[in-house]
Protein backbone atom coordinates (compact mmCIF):
# COMPACT_ATOMS: atom_id res chain seq x y z
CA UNK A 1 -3.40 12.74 6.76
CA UNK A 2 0.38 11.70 7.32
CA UNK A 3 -0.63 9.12 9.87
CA UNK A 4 -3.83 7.67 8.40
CA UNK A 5 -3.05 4.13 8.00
CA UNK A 6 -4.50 1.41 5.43
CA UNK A 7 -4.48 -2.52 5.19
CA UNK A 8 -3.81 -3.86 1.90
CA UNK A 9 -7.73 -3.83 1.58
CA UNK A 10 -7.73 -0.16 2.11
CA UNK A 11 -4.77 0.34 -0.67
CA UNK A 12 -7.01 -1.57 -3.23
CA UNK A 13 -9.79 0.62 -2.60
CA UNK A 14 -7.74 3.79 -2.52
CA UNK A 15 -5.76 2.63 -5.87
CA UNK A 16 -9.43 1.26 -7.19
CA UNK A 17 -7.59 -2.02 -8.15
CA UNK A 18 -8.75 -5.43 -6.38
CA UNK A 19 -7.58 -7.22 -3.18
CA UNK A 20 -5.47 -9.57 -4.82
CA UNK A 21 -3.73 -7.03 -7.42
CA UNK A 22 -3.42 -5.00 -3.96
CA UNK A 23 -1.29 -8.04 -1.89
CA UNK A 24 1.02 -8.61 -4.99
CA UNK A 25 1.92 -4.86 -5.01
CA UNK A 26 2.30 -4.70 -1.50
CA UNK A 27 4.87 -7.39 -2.04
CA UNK A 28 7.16 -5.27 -4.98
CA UNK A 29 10.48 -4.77 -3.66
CA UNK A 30 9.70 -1.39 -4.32
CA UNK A 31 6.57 -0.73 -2.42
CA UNK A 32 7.14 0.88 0.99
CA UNK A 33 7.43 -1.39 3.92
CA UNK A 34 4.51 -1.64 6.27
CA UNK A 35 4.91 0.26 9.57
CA UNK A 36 3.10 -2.32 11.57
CA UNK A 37 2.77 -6.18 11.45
CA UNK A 38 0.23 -8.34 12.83
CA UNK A 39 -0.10 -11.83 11.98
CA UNK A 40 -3.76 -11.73 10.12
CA UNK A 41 -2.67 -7.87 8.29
CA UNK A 42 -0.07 -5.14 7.81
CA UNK A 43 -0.47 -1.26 7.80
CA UNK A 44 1.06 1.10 5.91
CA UNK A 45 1.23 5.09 6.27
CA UNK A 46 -1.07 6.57 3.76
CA UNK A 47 1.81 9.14 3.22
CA UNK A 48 4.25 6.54 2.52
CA UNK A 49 2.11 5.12 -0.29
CA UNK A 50 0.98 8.43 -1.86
CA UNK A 51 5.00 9.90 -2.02
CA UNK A 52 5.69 6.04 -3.63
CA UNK A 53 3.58 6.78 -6.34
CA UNK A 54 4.25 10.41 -6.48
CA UNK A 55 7.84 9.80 -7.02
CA UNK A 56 6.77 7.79 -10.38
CA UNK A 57 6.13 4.32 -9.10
CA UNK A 58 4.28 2.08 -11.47
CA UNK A 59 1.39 0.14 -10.20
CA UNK A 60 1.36 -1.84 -12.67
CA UNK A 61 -2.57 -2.28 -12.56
């Protein structure tokens, strides 16, 4: 699983919060940083995201 990746649709359906609620995360200064960028989406490491919230992140849903 440490290099599944997930658009910022995929990381609203893994957090069960909604697309929008999903980009302004993804935006936090906090949030990891996308691994790849494309100009229509972003991916991030499914990893990355899971230690972010393991290490007591907020969501802030």
């Amino acid at each position: 699983m440490g290099n599944d990746l997930l658009t910022t649709a995929g990381i609203a359906h893994r957090l069960a919060i909604s697309a929008e609620r999903a980009r302004r995360l993804c935006l936090r200064a906090d949030f990891p940083r996308p691994v790849h960028s494309a100009p229509y989406f972003d991916l991030w490491r499914v990893s990355d995201i899971e230690t972010w919230l393991l290490e007591g992140r907020q969501p802030d849903y």
